[in-house]
N, C-alpha and C. Protein backbone atom coordinates (compact mmCIF):
# COMPACT_ATOMS: atom_id res chain seq x y z
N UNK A 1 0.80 -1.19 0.00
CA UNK A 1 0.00 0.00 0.00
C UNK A 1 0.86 1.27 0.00
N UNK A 2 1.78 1.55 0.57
CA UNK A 2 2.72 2.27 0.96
C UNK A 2 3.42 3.10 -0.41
N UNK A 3 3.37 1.39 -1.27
CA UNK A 3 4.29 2.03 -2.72
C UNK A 3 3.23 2.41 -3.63
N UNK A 4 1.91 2.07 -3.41
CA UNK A 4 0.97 2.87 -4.32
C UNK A 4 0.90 4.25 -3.74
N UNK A 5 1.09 4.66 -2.25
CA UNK A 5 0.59 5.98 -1.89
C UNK A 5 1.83 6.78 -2.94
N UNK A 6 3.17 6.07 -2.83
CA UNK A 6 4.51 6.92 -3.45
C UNK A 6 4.31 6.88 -5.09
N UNK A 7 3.69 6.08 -5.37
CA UNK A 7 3.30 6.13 -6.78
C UNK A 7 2.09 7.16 -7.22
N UNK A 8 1.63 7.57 -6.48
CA UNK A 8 0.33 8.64 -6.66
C UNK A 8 0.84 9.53 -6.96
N UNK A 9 1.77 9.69 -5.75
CA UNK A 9 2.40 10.88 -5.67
C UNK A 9 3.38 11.68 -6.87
N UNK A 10 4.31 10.48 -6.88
CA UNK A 10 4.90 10.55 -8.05
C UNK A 10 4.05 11.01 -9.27
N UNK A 11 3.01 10.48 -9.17
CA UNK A 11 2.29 10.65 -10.62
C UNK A 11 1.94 12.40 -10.80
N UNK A 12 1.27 12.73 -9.13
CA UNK A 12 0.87 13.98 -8.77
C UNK A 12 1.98 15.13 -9.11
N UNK A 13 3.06 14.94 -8.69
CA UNK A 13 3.98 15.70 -9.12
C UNK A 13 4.77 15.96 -10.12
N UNK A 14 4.22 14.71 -10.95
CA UNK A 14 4.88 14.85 -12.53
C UNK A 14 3.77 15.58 -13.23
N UNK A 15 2.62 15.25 -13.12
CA UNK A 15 1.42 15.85 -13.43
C UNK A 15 1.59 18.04 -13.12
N UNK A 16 1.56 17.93 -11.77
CA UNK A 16 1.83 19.16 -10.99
C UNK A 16 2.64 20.07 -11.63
N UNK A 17 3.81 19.10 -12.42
CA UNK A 17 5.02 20.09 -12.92
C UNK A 17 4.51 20.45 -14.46
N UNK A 18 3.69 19.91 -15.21
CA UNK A 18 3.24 20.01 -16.06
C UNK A 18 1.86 20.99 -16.18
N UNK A 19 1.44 20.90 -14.95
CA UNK A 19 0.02 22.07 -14.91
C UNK A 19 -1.05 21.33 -15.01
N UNK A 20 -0.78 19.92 -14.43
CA UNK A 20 -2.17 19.15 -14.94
C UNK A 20 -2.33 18.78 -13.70
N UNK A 21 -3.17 18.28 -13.22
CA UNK A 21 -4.70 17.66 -12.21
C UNK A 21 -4.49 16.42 -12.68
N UNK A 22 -5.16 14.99 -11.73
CA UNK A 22 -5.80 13.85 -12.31
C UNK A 22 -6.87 13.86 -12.96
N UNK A 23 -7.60 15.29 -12.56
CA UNK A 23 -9.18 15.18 -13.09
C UNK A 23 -8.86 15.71 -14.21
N UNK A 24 -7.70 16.72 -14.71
CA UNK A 24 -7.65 16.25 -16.41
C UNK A 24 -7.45 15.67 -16.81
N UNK A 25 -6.78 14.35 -16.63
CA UNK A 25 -6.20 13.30 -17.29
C UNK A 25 -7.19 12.76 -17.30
N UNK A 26 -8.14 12.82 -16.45
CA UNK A 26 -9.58 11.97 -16.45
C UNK A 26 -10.43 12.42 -17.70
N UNK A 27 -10.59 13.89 -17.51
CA UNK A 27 -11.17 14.89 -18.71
C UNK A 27 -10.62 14.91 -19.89
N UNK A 28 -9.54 14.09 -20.13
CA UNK A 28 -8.54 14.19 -21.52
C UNK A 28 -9.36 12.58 -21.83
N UNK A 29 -8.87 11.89 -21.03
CA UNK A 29 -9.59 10.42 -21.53
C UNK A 29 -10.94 10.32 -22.58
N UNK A 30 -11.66 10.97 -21.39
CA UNK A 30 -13.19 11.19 -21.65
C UNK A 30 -13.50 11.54 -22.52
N UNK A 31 -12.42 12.59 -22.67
CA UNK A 31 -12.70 13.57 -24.87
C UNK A 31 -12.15 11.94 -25.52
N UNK A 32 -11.01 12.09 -24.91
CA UNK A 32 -10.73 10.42 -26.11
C UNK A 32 -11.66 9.35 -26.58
N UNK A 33 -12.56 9.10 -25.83
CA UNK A 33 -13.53 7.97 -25.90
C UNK A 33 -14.77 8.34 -26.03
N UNK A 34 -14.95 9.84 -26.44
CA UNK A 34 -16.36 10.04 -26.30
C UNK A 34 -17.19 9.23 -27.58
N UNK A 35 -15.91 9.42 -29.34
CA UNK A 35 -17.13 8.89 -30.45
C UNK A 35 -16.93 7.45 -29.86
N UNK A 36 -16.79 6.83 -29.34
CA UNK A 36 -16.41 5.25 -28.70
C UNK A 36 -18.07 5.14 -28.17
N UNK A 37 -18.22 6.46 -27.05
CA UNK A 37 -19.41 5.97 -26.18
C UNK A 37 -20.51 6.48 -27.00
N UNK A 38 -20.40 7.43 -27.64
CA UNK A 38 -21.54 8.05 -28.38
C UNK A 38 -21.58 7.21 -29.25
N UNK A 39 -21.44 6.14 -30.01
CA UNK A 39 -21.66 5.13 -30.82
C UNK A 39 -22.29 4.31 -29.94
N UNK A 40 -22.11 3.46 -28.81
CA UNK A 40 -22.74 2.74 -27.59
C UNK A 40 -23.54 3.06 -27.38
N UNK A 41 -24.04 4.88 -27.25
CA UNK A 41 -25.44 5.28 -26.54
C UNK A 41 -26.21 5.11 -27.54
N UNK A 42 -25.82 5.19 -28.96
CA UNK A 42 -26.87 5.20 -29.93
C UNK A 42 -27.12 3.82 -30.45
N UNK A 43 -26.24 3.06 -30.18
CA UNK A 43 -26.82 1.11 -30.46
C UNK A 43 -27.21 0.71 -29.25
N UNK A 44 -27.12 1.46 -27.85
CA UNK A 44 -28.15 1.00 -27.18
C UNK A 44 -29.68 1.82 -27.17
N UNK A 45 -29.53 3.16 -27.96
CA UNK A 45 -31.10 3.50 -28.32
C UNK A 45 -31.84 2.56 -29.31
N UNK A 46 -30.89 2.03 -30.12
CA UNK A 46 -31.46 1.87 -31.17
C UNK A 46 -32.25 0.13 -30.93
N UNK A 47 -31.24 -0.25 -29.75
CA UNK A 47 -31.68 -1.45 -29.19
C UNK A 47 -33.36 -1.44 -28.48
N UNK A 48 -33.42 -0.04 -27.56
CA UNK A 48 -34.53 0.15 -26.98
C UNK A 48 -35.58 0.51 -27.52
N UNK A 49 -35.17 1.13 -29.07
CA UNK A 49 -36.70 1.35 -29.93
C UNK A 49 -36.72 0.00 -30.65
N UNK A 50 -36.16 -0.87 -30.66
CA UNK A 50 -36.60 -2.26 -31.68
C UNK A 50 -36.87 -3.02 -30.62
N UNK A 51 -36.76 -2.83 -29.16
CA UNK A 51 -37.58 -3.66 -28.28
C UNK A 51 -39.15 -3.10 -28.07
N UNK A 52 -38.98 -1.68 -27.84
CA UNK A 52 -40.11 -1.22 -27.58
C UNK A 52 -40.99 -1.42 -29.08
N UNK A 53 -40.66 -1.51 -30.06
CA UNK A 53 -41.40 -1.72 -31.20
C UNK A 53 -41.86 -3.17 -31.47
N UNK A 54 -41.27 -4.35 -31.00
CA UNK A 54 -41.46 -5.54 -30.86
C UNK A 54 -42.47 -5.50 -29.50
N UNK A 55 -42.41 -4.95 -28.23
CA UNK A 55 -43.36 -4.89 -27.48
C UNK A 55 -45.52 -4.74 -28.25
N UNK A 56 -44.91 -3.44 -29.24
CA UNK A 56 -45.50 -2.85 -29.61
C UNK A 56 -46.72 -4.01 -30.23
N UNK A 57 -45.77 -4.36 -31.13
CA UNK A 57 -46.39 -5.42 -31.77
C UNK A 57 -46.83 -6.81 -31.24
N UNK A 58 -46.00 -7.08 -30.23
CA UNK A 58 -46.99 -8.06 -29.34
C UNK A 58 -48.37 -7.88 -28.93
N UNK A 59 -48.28 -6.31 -28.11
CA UNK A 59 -49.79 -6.07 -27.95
C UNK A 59 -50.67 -5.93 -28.69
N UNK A 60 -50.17 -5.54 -30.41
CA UNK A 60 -51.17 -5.35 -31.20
C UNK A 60 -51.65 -7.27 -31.55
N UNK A 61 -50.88 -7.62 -31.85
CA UNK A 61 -51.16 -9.30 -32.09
C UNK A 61 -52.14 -9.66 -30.95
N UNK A 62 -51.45 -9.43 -29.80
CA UNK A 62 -52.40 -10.39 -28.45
C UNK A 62 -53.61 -9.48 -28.74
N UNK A 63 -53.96 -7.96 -28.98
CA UNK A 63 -55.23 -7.70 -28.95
C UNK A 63 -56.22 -8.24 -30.16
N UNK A 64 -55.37 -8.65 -31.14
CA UNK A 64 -55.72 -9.24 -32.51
C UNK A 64 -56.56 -10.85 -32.11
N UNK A 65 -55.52 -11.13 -31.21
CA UNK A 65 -55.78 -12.71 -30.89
C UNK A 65 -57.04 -12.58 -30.30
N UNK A 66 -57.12 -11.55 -28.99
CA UNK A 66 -58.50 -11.53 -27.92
C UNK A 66 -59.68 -11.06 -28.60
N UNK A 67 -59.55 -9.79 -29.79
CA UNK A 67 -60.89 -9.85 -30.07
C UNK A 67 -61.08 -11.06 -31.52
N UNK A 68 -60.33 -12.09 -32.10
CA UNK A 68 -60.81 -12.93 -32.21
C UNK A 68 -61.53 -14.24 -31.52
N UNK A 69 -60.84 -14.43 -30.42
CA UNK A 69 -61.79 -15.24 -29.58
C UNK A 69 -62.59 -15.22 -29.48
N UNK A 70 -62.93 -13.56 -28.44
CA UNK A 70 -64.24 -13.37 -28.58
C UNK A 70 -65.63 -13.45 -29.17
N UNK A 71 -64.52 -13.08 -30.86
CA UNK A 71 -66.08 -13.60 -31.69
C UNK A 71 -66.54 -14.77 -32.06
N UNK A 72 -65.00 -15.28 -32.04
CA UNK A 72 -65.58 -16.80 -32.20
C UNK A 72 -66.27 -17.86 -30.71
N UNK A 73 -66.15 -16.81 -29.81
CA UNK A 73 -66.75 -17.02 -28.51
C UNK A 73 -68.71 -16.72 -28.56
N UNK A 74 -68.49 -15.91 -29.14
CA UNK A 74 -69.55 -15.05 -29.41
C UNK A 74 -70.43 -16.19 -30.53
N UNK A 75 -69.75 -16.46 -31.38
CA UNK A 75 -70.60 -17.48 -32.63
C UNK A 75 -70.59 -18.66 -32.06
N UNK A 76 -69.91 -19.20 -30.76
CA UNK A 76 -70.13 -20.56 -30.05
C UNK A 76 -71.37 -20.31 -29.76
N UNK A 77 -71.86 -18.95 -28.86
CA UNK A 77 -72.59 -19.11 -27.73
C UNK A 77 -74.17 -18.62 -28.89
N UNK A 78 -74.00 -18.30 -29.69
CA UNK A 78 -75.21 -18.53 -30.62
C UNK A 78 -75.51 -19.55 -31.20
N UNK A 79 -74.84 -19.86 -31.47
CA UNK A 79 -75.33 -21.51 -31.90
C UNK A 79 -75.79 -22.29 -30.77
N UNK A 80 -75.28 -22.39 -29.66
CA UNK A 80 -75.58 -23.26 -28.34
C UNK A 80 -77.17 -22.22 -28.03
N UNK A 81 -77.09 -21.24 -28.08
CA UNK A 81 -78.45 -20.26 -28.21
C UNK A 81 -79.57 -21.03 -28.96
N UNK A 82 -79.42 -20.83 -30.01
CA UNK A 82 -80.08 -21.50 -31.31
C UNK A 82 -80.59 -22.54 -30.81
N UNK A 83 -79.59 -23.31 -30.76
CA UNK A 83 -79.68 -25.18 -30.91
C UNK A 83 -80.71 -25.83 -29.54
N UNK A 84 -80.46 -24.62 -28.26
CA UNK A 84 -81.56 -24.68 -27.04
C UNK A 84 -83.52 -24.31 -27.51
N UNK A 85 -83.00 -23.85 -28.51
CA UNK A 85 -84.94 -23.14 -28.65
C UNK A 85 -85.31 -24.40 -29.06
């Protein structure tokens, strides 16, 4: 532990003599990798509108499915209607 605190340091003061912070080196990174992440944020949007659009379409199907039942629920229970008189 001891030689990481002297290694910080070291880093701090090479940094220090140069005019830099860790949090720029952090802020230099960050510019480095931004088209990296901005490509990531947009294939994971693009992930969340082709789920939400597949959602989409489930519900339209399952509502497709329920009001077919129904009618064919509906033409059971007339005939069983019928077939009682």
């Amino acid at each position: 532990m001891a030689a990481s605190k002297r290694e910080k340091g070291r880093v701090d003061t090479i940094l220090q003599e140069r005019g830099l912070t860790a949090e720029d080196v952090k802020a230099h990174g960050f510019l480095m990798n931004l088209p990296a992440i901005e490509r990531i944020d947009r294939l994971a949007l693009t992930a969340d509108q082709r789920r939400d659009a597949l959602l989409r379409e489930i519900e339209r199907k399952r509502a497709s499915l329920a009001q077919q039942v129904r009618s064919a629920t509906a033409d059971i229970l007339d005939v069983d209607h019928a077939e009682t008189r």
